[in-house]
PDB file of N, CA and C in Angstrom:
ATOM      1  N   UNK A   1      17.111  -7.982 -27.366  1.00  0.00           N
ATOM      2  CA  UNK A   1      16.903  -6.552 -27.507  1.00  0.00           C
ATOM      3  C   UNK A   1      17.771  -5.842 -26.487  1.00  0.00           C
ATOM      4  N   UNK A   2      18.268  -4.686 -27.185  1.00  0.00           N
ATOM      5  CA  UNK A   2      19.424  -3.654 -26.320  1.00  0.00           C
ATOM      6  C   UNK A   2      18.921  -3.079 -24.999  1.00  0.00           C
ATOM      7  N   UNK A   3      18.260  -3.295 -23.486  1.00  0.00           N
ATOM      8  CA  UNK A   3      17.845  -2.342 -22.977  1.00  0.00           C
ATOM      9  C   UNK A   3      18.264  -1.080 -23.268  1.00  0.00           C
ATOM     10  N   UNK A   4      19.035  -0.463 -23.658  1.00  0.00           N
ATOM     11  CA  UNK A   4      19.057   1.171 -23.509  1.00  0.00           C
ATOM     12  C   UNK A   4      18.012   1.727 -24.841  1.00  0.00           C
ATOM     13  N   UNK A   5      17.902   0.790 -25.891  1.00  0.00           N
ATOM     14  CA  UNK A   5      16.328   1.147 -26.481  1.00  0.00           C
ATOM     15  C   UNK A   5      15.235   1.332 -26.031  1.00  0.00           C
ATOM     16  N   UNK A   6      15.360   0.750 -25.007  1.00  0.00           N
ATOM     17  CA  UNK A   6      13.959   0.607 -24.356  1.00  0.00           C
ATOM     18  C   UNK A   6      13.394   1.868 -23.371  1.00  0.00           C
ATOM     19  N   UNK A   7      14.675   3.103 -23.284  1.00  0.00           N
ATOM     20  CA  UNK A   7      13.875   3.874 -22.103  1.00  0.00           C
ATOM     21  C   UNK A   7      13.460   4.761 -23.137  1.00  0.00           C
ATOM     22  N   UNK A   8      12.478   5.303 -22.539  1.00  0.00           N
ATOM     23  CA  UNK A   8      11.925   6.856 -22.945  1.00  0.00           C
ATOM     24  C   UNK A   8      11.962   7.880 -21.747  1.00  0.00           C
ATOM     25  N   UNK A   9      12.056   9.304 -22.602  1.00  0.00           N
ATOM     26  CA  UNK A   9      11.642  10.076 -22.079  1.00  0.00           C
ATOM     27  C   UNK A   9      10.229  10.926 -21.928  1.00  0.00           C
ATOM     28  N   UNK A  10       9.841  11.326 -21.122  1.00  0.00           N
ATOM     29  CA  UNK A  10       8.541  12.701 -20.849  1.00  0.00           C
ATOM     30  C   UNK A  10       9.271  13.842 -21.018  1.00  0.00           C
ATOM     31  N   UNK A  11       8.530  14.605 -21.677  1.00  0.00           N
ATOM     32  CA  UNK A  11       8.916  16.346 -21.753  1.00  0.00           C
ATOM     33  C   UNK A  11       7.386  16.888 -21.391  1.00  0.00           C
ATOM     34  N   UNK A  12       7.354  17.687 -20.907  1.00  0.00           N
ATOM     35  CA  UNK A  12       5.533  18.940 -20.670  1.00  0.00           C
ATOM     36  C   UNK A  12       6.298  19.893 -21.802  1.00  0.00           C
ATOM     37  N   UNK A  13       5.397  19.823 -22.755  1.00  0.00           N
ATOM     38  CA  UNK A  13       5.053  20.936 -23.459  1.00  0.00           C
ATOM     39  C   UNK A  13       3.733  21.849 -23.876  1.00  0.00           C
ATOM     40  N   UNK A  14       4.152  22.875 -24.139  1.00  0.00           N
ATOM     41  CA  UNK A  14       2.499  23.387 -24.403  1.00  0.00           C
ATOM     42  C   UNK A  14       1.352  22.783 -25.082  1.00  0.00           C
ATOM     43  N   UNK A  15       1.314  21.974 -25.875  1.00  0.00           N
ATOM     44  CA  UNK A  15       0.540  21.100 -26.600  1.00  0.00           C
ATOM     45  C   UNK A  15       0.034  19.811 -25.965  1.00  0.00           C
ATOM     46  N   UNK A  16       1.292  19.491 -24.792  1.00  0.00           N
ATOM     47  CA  UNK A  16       0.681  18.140 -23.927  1.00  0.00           C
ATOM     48  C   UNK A  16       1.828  17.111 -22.749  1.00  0.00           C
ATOM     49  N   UNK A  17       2.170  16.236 -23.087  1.00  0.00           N
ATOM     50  CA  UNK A  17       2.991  15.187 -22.820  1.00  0.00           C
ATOM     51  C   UNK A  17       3.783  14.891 -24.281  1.00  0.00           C
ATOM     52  N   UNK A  18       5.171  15.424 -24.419  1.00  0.00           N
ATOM     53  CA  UNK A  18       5.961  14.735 -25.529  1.00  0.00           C
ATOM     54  C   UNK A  18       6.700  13.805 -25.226  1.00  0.00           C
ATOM     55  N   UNK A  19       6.367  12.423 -25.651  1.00  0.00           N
ATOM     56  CA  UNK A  19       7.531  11.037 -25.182  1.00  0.00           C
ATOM     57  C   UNK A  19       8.279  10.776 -26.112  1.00  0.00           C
ATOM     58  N   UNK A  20       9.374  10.931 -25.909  1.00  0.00           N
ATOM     59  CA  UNK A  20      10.816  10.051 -26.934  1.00  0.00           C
ATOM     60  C   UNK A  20      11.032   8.888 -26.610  1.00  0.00           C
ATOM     61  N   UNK A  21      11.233   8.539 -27.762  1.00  0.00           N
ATOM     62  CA  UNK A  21      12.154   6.723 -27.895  1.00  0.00           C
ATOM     63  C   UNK A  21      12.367   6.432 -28.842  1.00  0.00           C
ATOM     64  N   UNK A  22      13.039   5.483 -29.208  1.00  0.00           N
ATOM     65  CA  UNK A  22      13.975   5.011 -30.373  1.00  0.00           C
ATOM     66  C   UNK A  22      13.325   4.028 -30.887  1.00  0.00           C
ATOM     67  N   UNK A  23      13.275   3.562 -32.087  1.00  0.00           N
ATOM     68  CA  UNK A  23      12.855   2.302 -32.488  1.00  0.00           C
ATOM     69  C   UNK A  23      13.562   1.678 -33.567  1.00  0.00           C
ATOM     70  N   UNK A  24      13.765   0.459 -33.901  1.00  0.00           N
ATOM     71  CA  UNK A  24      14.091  -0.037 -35.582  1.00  0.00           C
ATOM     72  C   UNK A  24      13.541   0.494 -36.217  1.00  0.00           C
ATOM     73  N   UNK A  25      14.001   0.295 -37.551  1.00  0.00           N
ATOM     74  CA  UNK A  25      13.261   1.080 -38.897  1.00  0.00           C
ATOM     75  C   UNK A  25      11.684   0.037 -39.054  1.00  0.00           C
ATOM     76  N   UNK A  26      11.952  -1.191 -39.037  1.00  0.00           N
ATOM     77  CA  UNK A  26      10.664  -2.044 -39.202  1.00  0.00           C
ATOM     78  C   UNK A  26      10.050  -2.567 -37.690  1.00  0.00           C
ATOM     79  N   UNK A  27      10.543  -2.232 -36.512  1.00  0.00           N
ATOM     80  CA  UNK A  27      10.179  -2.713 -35.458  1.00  0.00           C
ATOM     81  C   UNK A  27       8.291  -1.449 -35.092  1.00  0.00           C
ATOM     82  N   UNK A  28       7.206  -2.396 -34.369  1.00  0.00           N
ATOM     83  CA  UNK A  28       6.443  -1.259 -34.018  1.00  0.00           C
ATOM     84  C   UNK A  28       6.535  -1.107 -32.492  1.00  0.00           C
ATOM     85  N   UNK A  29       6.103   0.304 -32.016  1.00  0.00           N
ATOM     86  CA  UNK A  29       5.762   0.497 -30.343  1.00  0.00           C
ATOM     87  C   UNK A  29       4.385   0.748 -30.591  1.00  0.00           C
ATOM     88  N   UNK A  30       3.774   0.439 -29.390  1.00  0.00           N
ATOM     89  CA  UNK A  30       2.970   1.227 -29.267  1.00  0.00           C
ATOM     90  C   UNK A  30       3.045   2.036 -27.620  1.00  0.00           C
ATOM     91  N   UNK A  31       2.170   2.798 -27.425  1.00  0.00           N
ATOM     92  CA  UNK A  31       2.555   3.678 -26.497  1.00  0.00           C
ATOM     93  C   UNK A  31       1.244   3.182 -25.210  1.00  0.00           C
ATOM     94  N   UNK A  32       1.050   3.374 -24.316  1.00  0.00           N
ATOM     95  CA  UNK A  32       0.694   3.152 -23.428  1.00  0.00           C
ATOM     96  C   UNK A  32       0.709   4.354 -21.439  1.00  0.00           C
ATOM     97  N   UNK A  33      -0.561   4.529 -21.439  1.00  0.00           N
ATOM     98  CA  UNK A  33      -0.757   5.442 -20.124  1.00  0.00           C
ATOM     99  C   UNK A  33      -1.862   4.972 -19.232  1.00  0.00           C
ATOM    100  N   UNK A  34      -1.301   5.622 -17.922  1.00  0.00           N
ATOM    101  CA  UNK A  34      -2.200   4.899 -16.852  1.00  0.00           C
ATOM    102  C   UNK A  34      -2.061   6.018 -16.505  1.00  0.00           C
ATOM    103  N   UNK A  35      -3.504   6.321 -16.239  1.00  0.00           N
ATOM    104  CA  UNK A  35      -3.869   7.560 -15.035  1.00  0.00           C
ATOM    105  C   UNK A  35      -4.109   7.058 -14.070  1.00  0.00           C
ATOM    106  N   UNK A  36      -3.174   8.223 -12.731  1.00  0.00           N
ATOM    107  CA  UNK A  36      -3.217   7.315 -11.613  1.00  0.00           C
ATOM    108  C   UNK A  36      -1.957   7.305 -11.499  1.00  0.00           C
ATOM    109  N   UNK A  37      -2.075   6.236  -9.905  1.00  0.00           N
ATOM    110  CA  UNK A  37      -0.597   5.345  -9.653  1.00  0.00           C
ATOM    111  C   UNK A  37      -1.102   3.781  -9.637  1.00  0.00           C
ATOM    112  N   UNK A  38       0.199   2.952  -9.099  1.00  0.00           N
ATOM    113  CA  UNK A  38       0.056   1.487  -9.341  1.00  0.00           C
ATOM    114  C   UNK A  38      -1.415   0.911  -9.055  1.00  0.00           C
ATOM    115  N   UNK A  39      -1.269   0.501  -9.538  1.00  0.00           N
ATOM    116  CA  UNK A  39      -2.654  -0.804  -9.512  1.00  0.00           C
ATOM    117  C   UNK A  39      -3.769  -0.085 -10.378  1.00  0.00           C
ATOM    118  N   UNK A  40      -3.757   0.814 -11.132  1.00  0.00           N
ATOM    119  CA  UNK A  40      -4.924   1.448 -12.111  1.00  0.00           C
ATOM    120  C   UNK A  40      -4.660   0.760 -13.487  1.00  0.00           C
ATOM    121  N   UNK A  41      -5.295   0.631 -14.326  1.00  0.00           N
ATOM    122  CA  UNK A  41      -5.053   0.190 -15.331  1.00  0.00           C
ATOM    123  C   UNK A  41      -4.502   0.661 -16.928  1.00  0.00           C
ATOM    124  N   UNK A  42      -3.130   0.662 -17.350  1.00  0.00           N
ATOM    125  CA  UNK A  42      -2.808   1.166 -18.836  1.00  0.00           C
ATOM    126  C   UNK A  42      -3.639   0.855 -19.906  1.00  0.00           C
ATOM    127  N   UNK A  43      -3.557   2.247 -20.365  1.00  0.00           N
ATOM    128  CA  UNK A  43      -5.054   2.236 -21.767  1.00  0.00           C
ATOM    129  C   UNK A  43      -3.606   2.493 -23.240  1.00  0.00           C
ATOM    130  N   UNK A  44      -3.583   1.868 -23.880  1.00  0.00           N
ATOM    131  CA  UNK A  44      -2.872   2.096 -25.156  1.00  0.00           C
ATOM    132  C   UNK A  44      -3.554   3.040 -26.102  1.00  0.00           C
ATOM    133  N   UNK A  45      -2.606   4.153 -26.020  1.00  0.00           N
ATOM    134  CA  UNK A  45      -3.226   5.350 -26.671  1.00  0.00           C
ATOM    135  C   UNK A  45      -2.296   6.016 -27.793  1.00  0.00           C
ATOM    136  N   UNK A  46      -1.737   4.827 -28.485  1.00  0.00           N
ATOM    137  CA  UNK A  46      -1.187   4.931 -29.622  1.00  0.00           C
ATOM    138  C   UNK A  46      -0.458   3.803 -30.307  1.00  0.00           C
ATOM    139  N   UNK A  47      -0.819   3.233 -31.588  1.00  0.00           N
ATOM    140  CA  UNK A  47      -0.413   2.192 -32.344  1.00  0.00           C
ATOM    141  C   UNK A  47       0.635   2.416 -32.981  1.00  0.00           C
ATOM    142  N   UNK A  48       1.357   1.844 -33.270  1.00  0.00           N
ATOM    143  CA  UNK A  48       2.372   1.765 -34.080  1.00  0.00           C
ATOM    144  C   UNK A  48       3.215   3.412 -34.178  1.00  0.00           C
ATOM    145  N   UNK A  49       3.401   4.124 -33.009  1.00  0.00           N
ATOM    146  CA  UNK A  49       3.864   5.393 -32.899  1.00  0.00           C
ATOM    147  C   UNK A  49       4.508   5.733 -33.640  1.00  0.00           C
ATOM    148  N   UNK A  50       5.467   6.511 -33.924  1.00  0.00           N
ATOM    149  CA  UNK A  50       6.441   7.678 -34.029  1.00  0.00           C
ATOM    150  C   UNK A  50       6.976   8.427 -33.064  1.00  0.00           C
ATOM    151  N   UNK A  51       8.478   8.725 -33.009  1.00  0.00           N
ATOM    152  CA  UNK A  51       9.146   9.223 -31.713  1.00  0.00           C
ATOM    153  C   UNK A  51       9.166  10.476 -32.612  1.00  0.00           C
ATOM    154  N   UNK A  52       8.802  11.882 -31.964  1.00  0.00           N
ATOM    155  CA  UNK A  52       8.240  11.924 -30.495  1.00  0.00           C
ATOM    156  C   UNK A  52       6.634  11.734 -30.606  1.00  0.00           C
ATOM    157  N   UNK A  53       6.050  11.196 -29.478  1.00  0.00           N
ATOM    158  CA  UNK A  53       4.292  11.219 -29.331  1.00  0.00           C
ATOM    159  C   UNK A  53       3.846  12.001 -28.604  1.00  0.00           C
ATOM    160  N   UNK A  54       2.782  12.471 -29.143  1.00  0.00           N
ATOM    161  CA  UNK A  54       2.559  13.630 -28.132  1.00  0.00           C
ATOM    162  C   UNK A  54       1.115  13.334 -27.784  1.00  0.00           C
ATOM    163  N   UNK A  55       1.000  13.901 -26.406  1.00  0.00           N
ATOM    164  CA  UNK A  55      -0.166  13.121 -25.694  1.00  0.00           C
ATOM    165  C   UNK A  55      -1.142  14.453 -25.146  1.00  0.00           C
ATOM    166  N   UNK A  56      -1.763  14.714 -26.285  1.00  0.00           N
ATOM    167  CA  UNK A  56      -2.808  16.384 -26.128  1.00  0.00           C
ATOM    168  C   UNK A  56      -3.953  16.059 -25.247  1.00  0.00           C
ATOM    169  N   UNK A  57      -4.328  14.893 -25.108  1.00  0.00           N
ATOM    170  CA  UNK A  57      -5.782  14.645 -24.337  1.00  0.00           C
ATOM    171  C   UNK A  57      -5.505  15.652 -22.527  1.00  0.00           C
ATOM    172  N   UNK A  58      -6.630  16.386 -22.621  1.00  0.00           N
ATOM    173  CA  UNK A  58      -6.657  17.040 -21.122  1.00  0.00           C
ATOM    174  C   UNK A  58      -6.794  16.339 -20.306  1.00  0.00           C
ATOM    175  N   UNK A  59      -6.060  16.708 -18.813  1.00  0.00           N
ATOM    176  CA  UNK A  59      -6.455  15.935 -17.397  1.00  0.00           C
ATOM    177  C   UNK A  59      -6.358  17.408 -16.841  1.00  0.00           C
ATOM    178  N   UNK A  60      -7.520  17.433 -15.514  1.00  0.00           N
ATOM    179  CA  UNK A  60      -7.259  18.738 -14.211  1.00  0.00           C
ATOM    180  C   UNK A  60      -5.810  18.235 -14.083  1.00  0.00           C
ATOM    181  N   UNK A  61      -5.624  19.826 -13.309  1.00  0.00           N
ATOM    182  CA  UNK A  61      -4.213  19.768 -12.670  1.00  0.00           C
ATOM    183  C   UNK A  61      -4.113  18.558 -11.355  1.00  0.00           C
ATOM    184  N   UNK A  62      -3.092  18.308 -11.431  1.00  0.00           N
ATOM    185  CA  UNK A  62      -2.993  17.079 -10.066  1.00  0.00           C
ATOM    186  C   UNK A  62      -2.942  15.729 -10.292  1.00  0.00           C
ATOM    187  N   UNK A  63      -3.784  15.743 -11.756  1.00  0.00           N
ATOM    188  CA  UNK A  63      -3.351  13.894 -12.364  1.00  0.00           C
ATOM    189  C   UNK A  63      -2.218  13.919 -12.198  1.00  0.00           C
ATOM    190  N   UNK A  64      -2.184  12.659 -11.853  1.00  0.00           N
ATOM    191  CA  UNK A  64      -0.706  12.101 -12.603  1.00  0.00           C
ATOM    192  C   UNK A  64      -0.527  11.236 -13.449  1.00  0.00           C
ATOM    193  N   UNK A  65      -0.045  11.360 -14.625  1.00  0.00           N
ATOM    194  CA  UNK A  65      -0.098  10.305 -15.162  1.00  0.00           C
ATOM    195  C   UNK A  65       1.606   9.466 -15.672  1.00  0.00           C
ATOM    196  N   UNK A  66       1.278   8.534 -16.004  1.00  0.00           N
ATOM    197  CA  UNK A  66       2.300   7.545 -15.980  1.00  0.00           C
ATOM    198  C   UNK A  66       2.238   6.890 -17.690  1.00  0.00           C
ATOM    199  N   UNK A  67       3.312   7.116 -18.217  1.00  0.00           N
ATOM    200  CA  UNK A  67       3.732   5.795 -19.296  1.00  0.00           C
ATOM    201  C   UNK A  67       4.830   5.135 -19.796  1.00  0.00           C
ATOM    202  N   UNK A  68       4.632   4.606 -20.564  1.00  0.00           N
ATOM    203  CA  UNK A  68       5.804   3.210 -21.023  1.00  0.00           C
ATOM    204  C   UNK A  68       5.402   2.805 -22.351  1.00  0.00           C
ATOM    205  N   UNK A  69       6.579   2.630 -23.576  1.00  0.00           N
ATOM    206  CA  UNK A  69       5.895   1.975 -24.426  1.00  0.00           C
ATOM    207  C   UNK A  69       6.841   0.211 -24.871  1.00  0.00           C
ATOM    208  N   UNK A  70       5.758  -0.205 -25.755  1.00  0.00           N
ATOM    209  CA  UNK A  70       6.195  -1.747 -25.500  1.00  0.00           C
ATOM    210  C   UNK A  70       6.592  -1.793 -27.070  1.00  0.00           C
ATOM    211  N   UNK A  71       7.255  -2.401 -27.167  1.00  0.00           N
ATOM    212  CA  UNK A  71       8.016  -3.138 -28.593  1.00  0.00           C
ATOM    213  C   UNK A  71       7.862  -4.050 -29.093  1.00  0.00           C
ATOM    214  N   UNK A  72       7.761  -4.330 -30.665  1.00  0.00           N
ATOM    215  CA  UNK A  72       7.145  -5.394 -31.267  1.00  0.00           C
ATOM    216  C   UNK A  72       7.894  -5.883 -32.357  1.00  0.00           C
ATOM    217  N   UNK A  73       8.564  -6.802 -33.380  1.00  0.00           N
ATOM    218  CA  UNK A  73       8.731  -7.002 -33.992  1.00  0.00           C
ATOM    219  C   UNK A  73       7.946  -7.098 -35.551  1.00  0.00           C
ATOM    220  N   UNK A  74       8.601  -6.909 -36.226  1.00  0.00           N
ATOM    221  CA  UNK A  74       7.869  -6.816 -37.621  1.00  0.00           C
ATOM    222  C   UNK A  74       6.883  -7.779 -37.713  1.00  0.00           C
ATOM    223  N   UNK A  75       6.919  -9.048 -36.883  1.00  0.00           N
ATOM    224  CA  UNK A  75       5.782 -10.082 -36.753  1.00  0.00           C
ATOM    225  C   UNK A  75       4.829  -9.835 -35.987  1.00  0.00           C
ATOM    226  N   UNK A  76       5.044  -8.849 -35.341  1.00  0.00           N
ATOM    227  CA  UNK A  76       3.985  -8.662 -33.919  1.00  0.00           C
ATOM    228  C   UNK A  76       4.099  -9.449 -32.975  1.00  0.00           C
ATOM    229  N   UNK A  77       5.837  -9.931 -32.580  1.00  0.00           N
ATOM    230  CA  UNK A  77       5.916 -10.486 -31.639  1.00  0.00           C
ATOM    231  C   UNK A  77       6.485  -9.629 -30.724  1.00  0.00           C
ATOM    232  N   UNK A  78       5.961  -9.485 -29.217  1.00  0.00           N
ATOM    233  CA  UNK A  78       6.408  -8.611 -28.433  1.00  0.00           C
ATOM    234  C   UNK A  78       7.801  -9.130 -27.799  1.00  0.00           C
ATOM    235  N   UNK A  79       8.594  -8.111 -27.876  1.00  0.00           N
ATOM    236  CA  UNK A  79      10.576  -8.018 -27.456  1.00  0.00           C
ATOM    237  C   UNK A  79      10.493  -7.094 -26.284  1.00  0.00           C
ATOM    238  N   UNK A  80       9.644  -6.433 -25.534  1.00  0.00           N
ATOM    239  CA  UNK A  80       9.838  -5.814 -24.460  1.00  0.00           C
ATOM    240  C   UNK A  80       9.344  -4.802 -24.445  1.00  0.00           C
ATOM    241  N   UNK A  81       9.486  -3.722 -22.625  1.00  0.00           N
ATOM    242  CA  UNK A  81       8.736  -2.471 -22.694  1.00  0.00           C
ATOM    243  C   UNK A  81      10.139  -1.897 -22.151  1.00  0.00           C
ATOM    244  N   UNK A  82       9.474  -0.593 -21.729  1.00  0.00           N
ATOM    245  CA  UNK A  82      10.668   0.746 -21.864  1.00  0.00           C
ATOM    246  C   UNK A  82      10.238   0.637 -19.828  1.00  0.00           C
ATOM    247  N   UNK A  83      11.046   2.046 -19.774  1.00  0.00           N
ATOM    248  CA  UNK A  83      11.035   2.202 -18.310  1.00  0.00           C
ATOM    249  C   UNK A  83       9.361   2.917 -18.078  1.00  0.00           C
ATOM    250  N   UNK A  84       9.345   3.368 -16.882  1.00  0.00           N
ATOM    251  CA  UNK A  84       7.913   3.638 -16.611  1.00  0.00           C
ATOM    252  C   UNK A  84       8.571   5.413 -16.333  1.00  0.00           C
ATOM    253  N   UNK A  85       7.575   6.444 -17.600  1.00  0.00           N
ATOM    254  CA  UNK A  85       8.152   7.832 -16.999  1.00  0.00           C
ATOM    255  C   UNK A  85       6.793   8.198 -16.250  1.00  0.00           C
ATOM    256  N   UNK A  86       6.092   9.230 -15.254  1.00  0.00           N
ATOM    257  CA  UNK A  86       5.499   9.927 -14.203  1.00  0.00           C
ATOM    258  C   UNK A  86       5.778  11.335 -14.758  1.00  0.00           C
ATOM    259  N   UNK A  87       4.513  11.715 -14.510  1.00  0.00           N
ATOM    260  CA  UNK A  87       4.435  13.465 -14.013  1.00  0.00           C
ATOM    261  C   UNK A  87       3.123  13.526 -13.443  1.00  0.00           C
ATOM    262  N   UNK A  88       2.986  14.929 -12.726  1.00  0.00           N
ATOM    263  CA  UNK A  88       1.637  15.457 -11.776  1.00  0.00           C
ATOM    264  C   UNK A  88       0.957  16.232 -12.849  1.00  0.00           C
ATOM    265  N   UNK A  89       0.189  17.120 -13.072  1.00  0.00           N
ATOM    266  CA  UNK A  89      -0.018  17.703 -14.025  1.00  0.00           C
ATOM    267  C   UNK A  89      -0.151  18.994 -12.991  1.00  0.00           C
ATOM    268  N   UNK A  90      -0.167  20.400 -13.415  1.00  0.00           N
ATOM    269  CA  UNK A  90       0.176  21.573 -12.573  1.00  0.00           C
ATOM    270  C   UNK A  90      -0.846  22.551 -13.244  1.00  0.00           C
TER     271      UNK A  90
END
C-alpha cells in the first residue's frame, strides 16, 4: 500500500469534525477517535466510511480529540492506518 493514501486530513466545520481521505473503489476504512491524548483509548465511530466523514457528536470546548483511519481490503484484511490528525475544541 502507497503511504501517501494513507494520510488524512481534519477540517472544523460548523456541523463538526470533517476528515478526508482517499480510498480504492473496493477497499473499506473505517474511521476511528480517541478523546484525549496518548494512552486513552480509540472508539471506531464509523464503518466502512466515505471521504469526507463528518464527526457531529458534541464535546465542551477544550477536548481534544484525535483521529486516524485504518484500511482494509475487500477481504477484510487490514493494509494499514493513516497519520494521527489532533484538534482542541474552542
Amino acid at each position: 500500500m502507497d503511504s501517501h493514501k494513507l494520510l488524512i486530513e481534519l477540517t472544523l466545520v460548523p456541523a463538526g469534525r470533517h476528515i478526508a481521505f482517499s480510498k480504492e473503489m473496493l477497499e473499506k476504512v473505517h474511521v476511528y477517535r480517541r478523546v484525549g491524548t496518548e494512552g486513552d483509548a480509540w472508539q471506531q465511530v464509523a464503518t466502512n466510511a466515505r471521504s469526507p466523514f463528518i464527526d457531529t457528536e458534541s464535546f465542551p470546548a477544550g477536548t481534544t480529540l484525535e483521529y486516524h483511519v485504518q484500511h482494509f481490503n475487500q477481504q477484510d484484511v487490514y493494509e494499514g492506518h493513516s497519520n494521527i490528525v489532533r484538534t482542541t475544541l474552542r
